[in-house]
PDB file of N, CA and C in Angstrom:
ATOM      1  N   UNK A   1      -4.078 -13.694  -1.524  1.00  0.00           N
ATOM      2  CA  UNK A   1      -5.389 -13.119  -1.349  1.00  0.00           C
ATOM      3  C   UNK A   1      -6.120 -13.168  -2.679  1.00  0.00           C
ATOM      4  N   UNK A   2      -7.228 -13.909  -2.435  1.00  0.00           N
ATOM      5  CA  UNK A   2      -8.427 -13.795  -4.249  1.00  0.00           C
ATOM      6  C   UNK A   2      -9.540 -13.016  -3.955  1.00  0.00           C
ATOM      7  N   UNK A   3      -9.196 -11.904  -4.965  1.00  0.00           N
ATOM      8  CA  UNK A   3     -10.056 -10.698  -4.504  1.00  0.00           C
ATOM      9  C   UNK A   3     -11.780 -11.425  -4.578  1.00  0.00           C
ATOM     10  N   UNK A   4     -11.783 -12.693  -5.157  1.00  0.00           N
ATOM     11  CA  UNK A   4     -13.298 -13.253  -5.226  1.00  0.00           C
ATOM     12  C   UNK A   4     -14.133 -12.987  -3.710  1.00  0.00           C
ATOM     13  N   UNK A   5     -13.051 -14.044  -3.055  1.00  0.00           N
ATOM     14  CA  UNK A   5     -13.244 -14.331  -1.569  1.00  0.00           C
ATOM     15  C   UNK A   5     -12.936 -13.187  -0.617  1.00  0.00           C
ATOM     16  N   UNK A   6     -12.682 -11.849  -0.937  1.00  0.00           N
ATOM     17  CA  UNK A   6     -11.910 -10.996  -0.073  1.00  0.00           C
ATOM     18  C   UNK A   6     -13.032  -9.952   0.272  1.00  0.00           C
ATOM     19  N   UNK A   7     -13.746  -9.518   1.087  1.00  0.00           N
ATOM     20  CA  UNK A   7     -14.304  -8.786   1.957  1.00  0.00           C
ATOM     21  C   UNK A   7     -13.984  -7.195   1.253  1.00  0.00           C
ATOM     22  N   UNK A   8     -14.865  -6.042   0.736  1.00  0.00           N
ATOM     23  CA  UNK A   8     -14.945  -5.133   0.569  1.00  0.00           C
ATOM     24  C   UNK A   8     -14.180  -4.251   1.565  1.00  0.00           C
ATOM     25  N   UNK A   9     -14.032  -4.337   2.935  1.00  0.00           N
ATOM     26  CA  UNK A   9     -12.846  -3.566   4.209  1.00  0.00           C
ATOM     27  C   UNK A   9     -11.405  -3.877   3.529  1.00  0.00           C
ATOM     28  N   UNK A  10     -11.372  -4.726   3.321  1.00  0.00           N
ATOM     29  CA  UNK A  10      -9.875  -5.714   3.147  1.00  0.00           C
ATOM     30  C   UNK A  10      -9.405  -5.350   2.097  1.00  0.00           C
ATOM     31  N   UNK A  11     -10.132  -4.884   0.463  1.00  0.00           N
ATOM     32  CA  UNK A  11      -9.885  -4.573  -0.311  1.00  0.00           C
ATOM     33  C   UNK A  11      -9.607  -2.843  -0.352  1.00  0.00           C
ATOM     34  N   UNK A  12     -10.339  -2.620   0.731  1.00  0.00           N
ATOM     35  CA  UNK A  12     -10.303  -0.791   1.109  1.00  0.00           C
ATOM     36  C   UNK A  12      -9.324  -0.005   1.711  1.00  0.00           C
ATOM     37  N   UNK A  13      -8.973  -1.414   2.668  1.00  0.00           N
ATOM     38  CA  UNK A  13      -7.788  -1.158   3.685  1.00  0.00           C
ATOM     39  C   UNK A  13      -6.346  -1.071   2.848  1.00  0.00           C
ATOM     40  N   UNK A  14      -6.219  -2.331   1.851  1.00  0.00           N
ATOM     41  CA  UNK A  14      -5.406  -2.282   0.845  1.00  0.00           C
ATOM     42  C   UNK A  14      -5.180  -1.058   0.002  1.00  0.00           C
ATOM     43  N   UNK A  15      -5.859  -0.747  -0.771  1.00  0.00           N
ATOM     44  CA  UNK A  15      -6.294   0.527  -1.132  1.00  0.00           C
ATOM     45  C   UNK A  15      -5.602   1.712  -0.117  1.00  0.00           C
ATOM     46  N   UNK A  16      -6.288   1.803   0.969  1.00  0.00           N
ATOM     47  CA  UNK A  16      -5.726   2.715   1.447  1.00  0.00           C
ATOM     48  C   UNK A  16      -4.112   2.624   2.038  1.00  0.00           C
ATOM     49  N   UNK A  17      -3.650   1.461   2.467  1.00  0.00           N
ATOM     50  CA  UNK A  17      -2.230   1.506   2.718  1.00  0.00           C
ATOM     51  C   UNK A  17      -1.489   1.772   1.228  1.00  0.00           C
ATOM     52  N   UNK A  18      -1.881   1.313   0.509  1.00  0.00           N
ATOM     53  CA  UNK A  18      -1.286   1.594  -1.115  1.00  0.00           C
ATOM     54  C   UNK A  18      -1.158   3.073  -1.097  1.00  0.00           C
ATOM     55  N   UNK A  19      -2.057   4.185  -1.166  1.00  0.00           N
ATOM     56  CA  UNK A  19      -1.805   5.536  -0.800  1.00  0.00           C
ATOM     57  C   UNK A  19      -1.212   5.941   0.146  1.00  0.00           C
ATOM     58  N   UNK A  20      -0.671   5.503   1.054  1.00  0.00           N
ATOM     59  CA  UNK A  20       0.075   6.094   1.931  1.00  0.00           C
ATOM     60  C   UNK A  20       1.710   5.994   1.827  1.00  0.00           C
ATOM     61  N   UNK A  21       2.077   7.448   1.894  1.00  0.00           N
ATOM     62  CA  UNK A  21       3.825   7.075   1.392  1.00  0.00           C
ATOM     63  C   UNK A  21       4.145   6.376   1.886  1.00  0.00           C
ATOM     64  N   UNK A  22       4.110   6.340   3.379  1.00  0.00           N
ATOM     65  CA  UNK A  22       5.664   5.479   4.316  1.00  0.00           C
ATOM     66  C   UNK A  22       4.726   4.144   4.107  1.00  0.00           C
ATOM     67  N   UNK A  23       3.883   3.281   3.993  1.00  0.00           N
ATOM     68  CA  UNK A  23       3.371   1.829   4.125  1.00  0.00           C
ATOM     69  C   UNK A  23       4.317   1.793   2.950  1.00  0.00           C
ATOM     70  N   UNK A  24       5.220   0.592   2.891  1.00  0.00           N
ATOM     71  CA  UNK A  24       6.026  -0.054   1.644  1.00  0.00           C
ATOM     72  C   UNK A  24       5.052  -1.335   1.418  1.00  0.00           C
ATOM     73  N   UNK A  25       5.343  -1.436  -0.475  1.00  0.00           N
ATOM     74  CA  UNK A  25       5.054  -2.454  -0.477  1.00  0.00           C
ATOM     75  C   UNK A  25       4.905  -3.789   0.183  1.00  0.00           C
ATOM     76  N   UNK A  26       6.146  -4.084   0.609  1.00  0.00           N
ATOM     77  CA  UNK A  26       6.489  -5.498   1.730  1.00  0.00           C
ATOM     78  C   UNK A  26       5.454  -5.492   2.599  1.00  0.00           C
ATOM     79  N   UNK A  27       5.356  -4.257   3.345  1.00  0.00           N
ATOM     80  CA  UNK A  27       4.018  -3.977   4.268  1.00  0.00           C
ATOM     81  C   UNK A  27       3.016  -4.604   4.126  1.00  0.00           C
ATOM     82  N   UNK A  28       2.371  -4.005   3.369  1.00  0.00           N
ATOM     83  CA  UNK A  28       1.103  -4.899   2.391  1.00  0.00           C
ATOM     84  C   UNK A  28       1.543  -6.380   1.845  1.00  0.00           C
ATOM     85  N   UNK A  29       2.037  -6.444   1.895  1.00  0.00           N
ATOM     86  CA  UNK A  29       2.637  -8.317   1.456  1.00  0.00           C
ATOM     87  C   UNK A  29       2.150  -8.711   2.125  1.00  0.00           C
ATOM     88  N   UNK A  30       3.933  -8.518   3.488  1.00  0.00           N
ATOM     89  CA  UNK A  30       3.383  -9.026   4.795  1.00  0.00           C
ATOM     90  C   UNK A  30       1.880  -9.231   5.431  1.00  0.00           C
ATOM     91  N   UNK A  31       1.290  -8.370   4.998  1.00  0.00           N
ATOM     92  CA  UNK A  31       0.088  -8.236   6.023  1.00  0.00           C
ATOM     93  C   UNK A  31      -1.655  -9.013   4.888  1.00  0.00           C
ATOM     94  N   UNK A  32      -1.398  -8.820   3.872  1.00  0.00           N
ATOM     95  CA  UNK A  32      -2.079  -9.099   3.071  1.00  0.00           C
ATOM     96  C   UNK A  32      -1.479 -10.486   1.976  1.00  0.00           C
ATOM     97  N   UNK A  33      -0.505 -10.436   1.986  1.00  0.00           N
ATOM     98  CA  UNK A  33       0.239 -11.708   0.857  1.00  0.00           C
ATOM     99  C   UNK A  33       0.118 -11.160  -0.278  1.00  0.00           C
ATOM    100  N   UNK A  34      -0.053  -9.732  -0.680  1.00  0.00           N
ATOM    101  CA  UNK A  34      -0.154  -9.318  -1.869  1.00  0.00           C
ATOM    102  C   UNK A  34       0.877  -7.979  -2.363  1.00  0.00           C
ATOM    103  N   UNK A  35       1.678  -8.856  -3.102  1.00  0.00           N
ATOM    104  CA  UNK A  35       2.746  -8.557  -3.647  1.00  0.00           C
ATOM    105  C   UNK A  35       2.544  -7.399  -4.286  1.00  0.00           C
ATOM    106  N   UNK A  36       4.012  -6.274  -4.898  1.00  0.00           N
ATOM    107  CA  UNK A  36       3.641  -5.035  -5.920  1.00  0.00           C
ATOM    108  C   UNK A  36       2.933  -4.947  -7.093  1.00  0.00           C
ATOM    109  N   UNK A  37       3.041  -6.291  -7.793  1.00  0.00           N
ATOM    110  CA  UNK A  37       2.021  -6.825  -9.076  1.00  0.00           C
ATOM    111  C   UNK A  37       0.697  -6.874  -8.922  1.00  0.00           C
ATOM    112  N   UNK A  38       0.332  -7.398  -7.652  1.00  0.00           N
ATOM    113  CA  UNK A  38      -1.277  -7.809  -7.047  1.00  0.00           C
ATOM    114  C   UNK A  38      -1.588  -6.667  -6.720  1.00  0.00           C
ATOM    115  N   UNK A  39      -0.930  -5.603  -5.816  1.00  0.00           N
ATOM    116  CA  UNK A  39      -1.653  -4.643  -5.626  1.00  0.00           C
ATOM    117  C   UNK A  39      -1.860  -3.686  -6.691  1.00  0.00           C
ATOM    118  N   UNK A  40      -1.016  -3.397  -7.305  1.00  0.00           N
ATOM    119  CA  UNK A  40      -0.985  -2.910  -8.892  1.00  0.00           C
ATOM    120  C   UNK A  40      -2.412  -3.606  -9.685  1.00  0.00           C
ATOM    121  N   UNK A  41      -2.619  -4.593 -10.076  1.00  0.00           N
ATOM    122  CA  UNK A  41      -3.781  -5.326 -10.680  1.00  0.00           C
ATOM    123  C   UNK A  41      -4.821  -4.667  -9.618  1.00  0.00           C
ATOM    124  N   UNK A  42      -4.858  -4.710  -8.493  1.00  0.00           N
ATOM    125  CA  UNK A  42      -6.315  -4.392  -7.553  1.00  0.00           C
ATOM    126  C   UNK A  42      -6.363  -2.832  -7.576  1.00  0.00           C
ATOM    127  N   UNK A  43      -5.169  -2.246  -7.433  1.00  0.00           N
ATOM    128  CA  UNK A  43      -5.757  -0.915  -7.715  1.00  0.00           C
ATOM    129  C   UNK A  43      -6.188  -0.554  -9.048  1.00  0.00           C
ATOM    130  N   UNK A  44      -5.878  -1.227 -10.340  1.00  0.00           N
ATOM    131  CA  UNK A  44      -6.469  -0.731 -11.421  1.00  0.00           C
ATOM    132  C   UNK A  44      -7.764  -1.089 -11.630  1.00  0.00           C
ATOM    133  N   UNK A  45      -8.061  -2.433 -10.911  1.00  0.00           N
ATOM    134  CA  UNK A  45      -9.305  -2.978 -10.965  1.00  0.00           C
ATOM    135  C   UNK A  45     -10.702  -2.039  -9.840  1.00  0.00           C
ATOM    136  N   UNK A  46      -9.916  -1.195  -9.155  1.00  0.00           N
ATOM    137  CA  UNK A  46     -10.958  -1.141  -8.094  1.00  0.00           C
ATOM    138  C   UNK A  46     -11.209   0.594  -8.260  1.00  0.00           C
ATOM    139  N   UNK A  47     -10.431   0.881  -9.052  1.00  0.00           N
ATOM    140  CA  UNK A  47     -10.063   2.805  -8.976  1.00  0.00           C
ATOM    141  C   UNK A  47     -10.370   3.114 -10.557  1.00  0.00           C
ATOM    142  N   UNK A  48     -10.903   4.515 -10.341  1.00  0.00           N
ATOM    143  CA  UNK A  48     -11.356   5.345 -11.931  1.00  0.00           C
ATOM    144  C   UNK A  48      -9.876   5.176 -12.449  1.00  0.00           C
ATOM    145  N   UNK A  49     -10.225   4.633 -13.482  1.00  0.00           N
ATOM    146  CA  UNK A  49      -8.963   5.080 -14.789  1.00  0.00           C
ATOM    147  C   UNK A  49      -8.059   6.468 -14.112  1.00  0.00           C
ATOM    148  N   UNK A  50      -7.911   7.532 -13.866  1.00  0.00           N
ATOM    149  CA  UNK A  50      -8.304   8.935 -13.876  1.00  0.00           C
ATOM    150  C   UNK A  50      -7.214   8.571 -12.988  1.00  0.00           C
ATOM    151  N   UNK A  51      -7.963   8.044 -11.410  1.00  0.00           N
ATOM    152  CA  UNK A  51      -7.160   8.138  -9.732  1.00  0.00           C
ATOM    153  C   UNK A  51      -6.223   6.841 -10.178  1.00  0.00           C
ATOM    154  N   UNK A  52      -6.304   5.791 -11.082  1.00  0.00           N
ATOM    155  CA  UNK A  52      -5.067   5.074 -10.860  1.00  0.00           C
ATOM    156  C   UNK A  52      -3.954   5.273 -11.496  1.00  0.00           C
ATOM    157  N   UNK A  53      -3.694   6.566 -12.606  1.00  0.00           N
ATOM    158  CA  UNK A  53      -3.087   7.192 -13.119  1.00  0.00           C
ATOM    159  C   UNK A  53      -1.965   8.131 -12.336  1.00  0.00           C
ATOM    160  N   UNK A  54      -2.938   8.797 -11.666  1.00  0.00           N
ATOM    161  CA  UNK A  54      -2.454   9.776 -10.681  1.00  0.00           C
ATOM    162  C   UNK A  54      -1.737   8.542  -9.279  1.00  0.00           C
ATOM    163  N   UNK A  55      -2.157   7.854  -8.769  1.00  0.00           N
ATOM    164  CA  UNK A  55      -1.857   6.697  -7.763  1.00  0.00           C
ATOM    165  C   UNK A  55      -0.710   6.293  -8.295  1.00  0.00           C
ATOM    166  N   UNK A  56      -0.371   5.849  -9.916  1.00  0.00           N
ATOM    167  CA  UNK A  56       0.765   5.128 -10.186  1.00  0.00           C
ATOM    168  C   UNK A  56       1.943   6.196 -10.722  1.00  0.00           C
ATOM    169  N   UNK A  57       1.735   7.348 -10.934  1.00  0.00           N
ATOM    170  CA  UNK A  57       2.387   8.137 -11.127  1.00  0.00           C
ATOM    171  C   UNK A  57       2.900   8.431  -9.813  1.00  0.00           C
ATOM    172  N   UNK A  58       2.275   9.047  -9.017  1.00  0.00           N
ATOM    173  CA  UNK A  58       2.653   9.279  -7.725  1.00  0.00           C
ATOM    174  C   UNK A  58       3.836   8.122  -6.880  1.00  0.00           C
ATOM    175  N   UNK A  59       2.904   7.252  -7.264  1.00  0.00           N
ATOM    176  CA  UNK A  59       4.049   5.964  -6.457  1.00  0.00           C
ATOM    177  C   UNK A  59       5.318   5.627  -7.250  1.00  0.00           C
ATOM    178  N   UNK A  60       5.367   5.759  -8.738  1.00  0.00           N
ATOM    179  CA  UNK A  60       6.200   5.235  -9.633  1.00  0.00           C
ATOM    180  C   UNK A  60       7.466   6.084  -9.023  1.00  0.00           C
ATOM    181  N   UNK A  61       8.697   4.912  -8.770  1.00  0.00           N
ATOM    182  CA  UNK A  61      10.028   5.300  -8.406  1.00  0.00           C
ATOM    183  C   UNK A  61      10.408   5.721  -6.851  1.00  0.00           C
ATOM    184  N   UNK A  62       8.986   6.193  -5.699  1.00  0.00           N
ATOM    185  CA  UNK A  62       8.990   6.694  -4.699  1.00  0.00           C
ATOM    186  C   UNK A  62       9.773   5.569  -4.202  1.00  0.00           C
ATOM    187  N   UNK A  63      10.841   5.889  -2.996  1.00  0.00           N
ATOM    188  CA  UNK A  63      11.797   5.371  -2.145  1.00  0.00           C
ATOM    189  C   UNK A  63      11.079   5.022  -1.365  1.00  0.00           C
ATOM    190  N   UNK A  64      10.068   5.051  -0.521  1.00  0.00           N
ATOM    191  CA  UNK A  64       9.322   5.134   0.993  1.00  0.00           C
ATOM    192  C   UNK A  64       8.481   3.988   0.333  1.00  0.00           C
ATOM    193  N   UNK A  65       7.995   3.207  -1.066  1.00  0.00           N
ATOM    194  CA  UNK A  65       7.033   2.373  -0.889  1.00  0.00           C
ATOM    195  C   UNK A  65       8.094   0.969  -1.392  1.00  0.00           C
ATOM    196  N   UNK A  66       9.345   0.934  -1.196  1.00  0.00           N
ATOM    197  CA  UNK A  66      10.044   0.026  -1.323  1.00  0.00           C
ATOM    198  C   UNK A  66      11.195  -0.176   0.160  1.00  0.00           C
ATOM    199  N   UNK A  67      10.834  -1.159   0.391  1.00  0.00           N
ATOM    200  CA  UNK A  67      11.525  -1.078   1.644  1.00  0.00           C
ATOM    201  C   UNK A  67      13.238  -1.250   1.878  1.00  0.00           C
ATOM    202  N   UNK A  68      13.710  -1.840   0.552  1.00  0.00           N
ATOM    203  CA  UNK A  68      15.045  -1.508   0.430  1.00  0.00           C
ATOM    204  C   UNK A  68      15.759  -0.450  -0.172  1.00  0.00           C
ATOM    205  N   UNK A  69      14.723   0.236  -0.763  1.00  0.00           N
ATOM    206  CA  UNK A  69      15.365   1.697  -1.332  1.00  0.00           C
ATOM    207  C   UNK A  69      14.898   2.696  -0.244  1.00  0.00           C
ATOM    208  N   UNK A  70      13.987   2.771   1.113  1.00  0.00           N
ATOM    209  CA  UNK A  70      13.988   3.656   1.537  1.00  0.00           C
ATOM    210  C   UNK A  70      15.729   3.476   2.741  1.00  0.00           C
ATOM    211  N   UNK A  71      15.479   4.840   3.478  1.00  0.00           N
ATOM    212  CA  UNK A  71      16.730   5.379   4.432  1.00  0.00           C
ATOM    213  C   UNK A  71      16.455   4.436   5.431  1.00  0.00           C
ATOM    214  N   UNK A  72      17.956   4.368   6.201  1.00  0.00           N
ATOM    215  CA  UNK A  72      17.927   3.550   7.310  1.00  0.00           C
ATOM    216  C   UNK A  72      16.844   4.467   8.232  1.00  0.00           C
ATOM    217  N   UNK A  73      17.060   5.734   7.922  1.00  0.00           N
ATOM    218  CA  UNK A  73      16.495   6.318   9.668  1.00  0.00           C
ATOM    219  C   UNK A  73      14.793   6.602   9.392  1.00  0.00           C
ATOM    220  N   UNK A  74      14.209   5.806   8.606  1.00  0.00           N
ATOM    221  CA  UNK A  74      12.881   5.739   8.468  1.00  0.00           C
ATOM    222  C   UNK A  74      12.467   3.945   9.300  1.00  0.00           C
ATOM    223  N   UNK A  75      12.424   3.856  10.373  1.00  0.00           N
ATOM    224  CA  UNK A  75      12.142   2.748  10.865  1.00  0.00           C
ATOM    225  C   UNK A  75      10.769   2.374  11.395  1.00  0.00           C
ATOM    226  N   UNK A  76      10.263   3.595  11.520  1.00  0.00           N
ATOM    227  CA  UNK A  76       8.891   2.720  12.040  1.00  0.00           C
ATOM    228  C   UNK A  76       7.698   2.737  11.033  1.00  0.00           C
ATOM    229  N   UNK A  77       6.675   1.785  11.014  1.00  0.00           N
ATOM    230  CA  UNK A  77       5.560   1.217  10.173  1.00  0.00           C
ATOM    231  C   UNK A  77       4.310   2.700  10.886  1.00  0.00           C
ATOM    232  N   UNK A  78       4.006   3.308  11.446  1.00  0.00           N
ATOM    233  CA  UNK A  78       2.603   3.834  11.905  1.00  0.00           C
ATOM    234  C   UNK A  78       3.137   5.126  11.853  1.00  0.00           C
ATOM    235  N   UNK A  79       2.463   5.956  11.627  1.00  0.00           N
ATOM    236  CA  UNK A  79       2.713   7.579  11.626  1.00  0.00           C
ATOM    237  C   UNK A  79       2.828   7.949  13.276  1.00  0.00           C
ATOM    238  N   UNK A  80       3.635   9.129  13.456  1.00  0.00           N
ATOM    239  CA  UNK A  80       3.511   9.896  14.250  1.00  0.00           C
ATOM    240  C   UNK A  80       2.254   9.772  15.104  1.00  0.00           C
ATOM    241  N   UNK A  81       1.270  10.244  14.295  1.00  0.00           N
ATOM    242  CA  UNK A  81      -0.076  10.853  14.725  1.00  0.00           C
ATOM    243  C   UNK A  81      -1.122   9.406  15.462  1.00  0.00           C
ATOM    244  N   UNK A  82      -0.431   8.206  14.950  1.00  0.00           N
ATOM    245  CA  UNK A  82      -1.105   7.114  15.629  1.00  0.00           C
ATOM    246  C   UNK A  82      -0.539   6.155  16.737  1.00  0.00           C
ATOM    247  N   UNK A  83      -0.029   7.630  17.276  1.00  0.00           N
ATOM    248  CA  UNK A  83       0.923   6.631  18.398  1.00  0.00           C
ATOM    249  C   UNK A  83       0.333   5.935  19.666  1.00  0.00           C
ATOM    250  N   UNK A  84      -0.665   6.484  19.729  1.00  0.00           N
ATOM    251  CA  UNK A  84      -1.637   5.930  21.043  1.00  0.00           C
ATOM    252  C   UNK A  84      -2.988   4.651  20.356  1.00  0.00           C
ATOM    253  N   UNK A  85      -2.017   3.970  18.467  1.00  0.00           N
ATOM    254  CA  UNK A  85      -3.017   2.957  18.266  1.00  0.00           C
ATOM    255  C   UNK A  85      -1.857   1.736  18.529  1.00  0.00           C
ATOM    256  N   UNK A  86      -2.403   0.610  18.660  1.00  0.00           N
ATOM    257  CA  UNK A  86      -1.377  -0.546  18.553  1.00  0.00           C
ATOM    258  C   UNK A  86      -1.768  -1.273  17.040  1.00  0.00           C
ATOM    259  N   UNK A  87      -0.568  -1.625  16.357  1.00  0.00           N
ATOM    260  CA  UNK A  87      -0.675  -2.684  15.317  1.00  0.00           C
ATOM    261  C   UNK A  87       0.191  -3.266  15.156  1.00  0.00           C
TER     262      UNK A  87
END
């Protein structure tokens, strides 16, 4: 993905799966082609100094945004609360 060519949603959507515990990196790969480095570079590029501090602190070491360090019994990709969406 070249953030040149990439649509303001697409860069938002990213963004927002990046904040969310259970989306793992791979997630965003998969779905975007943009690896922990790329999204790392786009969130510093797109977020206040301030929130990507707090964003990389927060994420730094978390089990749930790596998909081989989280638990087997965490298996599904969509929250609870979006069970009546399909993706």
């Amino acid at each position: 993905m070249n953030n040149a060519t990439v649509d303001q949603a697409t860069i938002d959507r990213v963004i927002q799966m990046a904040w969310e515990d259970r989306t793992t990196f791979d997630a965003i790969q998969r779905q975007f082609g943009l690896n922990e480095s790329a999204v790392i570079r786009l969130m510093r590029k797109s977020m206040k100094a301030s929130s990507f501090k707090m964003w990389r602190s927060r994420v730094a070491g978390r089990k749930t945004k790596h998909q081989a360090l989280r638990s087997d019994e965490v298996k599904r990709f969509k929250s609870r609360d979006q069970k009546n969406r399909d993706f």
